[in-house]
Protein backbone atom coordinates (compact mmCIF):
# COMPACT_ATOMS: atom_id res chain seq x y z
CA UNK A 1 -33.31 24.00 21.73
CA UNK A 2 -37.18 22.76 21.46
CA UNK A 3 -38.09 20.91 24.57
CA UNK A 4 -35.61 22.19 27.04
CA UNK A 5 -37.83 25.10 28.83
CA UNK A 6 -34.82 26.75 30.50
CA UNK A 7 -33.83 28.47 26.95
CA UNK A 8 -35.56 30.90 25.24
CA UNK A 9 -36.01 31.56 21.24
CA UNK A 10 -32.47 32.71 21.12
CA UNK A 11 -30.60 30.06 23.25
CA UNK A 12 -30.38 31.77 26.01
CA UNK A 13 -30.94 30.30 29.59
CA UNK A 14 -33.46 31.91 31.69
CA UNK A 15 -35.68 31.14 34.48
CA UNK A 16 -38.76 29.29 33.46
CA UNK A 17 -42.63 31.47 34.32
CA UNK A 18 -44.45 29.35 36.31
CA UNK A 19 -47.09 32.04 37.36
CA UNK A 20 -49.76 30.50 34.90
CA UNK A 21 -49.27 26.67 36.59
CA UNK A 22 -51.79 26.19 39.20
CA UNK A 23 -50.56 25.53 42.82
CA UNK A 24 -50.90 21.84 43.14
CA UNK A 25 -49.57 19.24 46.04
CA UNK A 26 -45.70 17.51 44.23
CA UNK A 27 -43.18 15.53 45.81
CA UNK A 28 -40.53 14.43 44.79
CA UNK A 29 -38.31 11.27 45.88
CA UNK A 30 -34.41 11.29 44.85
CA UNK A 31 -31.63 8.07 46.31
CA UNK A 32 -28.02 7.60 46.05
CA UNK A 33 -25.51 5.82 47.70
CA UNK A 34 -21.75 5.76 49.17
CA UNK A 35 -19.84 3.10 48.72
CA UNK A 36 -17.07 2.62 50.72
CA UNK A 37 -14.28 -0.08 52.25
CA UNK A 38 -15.50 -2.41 54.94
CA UNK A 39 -13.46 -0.76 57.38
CA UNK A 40 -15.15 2.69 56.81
CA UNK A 41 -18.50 1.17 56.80
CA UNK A 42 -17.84 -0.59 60.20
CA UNK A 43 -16.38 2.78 61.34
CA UNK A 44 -18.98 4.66 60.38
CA UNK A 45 -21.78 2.34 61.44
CA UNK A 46 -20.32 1.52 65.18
CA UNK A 47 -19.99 5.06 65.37
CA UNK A 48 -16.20 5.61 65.56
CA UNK A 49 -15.45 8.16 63.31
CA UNK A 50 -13.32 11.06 64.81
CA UNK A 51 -15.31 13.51 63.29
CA UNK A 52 -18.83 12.40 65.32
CA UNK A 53 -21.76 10.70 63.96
CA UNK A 54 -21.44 10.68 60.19
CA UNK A 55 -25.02 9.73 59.51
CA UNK A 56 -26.83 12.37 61.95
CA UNK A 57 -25.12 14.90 60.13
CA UNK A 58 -25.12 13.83 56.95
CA UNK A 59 -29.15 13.80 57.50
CA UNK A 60 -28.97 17.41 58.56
CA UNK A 61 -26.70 18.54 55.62
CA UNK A 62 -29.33 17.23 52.81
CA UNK A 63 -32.04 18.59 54.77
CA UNK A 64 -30.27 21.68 54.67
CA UNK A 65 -29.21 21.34 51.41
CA UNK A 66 -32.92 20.57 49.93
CA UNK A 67 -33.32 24.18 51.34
CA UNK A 68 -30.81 25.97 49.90
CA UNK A 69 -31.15 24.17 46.63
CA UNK A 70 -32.47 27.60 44.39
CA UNK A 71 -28.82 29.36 45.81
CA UNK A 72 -27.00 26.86 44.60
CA UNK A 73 -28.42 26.03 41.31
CA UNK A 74 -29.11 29.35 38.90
CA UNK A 75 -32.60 28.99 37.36
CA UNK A 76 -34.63 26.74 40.60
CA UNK A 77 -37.35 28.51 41.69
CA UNK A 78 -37.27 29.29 45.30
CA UNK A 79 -40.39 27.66 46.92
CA UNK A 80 -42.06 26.76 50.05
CA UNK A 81 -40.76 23.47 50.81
CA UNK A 82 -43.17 22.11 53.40
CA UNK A 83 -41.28 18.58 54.18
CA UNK A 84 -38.01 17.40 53.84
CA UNK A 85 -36.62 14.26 55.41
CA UNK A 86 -33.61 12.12 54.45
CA UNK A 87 -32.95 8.80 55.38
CA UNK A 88 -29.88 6.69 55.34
CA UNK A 89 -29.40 3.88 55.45
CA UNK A 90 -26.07 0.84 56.17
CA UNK A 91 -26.23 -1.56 52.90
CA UNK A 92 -23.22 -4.42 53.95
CA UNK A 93 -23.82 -5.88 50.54
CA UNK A 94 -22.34 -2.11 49.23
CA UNK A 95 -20.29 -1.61 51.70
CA UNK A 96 -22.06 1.60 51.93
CA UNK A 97 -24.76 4.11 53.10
CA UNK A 98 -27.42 4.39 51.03
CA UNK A 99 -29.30 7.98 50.92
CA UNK A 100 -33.19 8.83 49.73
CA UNK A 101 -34.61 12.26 50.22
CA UNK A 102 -38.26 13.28 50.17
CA UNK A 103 -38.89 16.88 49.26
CA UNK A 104 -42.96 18.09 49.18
CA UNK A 105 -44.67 21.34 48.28
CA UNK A 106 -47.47 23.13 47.79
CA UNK A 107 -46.61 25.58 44.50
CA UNK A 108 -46.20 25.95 40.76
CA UNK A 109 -43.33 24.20 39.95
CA UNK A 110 -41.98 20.47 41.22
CA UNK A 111 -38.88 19.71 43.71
CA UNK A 112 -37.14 17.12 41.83
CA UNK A 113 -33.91 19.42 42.36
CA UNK A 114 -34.62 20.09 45.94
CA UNK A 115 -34.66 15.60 46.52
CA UNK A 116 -31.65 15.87 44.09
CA UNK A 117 -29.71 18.54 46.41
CA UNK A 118 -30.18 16.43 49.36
CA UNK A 119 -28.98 13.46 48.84
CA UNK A 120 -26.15 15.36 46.86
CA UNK A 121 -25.11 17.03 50.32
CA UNK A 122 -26.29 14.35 52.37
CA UNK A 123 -23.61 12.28 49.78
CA UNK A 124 -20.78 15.21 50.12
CA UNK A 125 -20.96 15.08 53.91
CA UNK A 126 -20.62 11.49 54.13
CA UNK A 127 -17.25 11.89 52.21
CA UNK A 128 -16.02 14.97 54.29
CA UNK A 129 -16.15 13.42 57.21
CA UNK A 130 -15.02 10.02 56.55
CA UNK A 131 -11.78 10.97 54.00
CA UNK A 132 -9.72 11.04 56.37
CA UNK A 133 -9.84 7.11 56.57
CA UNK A 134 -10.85 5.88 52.76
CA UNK A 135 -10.08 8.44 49.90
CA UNK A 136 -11.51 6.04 47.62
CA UNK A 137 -15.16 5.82 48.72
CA UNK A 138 -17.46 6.34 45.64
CA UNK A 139 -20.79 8.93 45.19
CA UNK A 140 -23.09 7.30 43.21
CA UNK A 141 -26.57 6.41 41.49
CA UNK A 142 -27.56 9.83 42.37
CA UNK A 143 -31.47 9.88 40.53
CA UNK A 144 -34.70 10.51 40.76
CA UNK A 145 -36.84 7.95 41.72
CA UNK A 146 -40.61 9.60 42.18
CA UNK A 147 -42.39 12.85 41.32
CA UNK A 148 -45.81 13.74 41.72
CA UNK A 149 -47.95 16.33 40.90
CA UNK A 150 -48.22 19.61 38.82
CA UNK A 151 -48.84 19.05 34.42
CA UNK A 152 -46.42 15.97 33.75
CA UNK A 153 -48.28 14.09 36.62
CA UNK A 154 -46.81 10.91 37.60
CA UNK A 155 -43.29 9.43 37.02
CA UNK A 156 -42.05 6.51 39.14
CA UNK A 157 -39.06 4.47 38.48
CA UNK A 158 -39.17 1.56 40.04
């Protein structure tokens, strides 16, 4: 199991100490997308949809769902996220809403999983309140696109 830190010696998962790791500044940047028929796109983006305005809340779910991240996944450290703000955007190349998140902190570990959450929920949101119109709309690309900060330093994908 070398080079996976959640596991110990023995295989066993357990939470990662971070209480040697300095406190540094990280952010991390996570997208996705939606894709969806033209007629749930146009729906969604002349605001039609019976269930309100898709994107507004959609926005509010990842932000809440950057928050919640360490109660939703077992071994995330809960931290002090200091900024959180998703943006989506209509692509009418997709059809589709695209979705990044940026997550920062001040703290020991990184927030990949928080930017990761959001556009997760952001994503999951988007679904539930469009269904009802296009079953077959598609979550994807979900990745990580920046971190910053703490040991690793610097990874950027693009």
């Amino acid at each position: 199991m070398s080079g996976l830190t959640h596991f110990d010696a023995k295989g066993d998962a357990h939470m990662v100490d971070v209480s040697d790791k300095p406190v540094t500044a990280r952010v991390a940047v996570a997208e996705g997308h939606v894709l969806m028929t033209r007629e749930t796109f146009d729906i969604i983006t002349e605001g039609r949809a019976k269930k309100g305005d898709v994107i507004g809340v959609a926005r509010l779910a990842g932000i809440m769902g950057a928050k919640k991240t360490p109660d939703l996944i077992p071994l995330c450290h809960p931290l002090p996220v200091t900024k959180v703000a998703v943006e989506i955007t209509p692509d009418a190349d997709l059809p589709g809403l695209r979705i990044e998140a940026t997550v920062k902190t001040t703290g020991q570990t990184g927030v990949e999983m928080e930017a990761l959450t959001a556009v997760s929920t952001a994503a999951l949101t988007i679904y539930d309140m469009a269904k009802a119109v296009d079953k077959t709309m598609q979550i994807g690309g979900i990745r990580v696109v920046l971190k910053d900060g703490g040991k690793s330093g610097r990874y950027d994908a693009t």
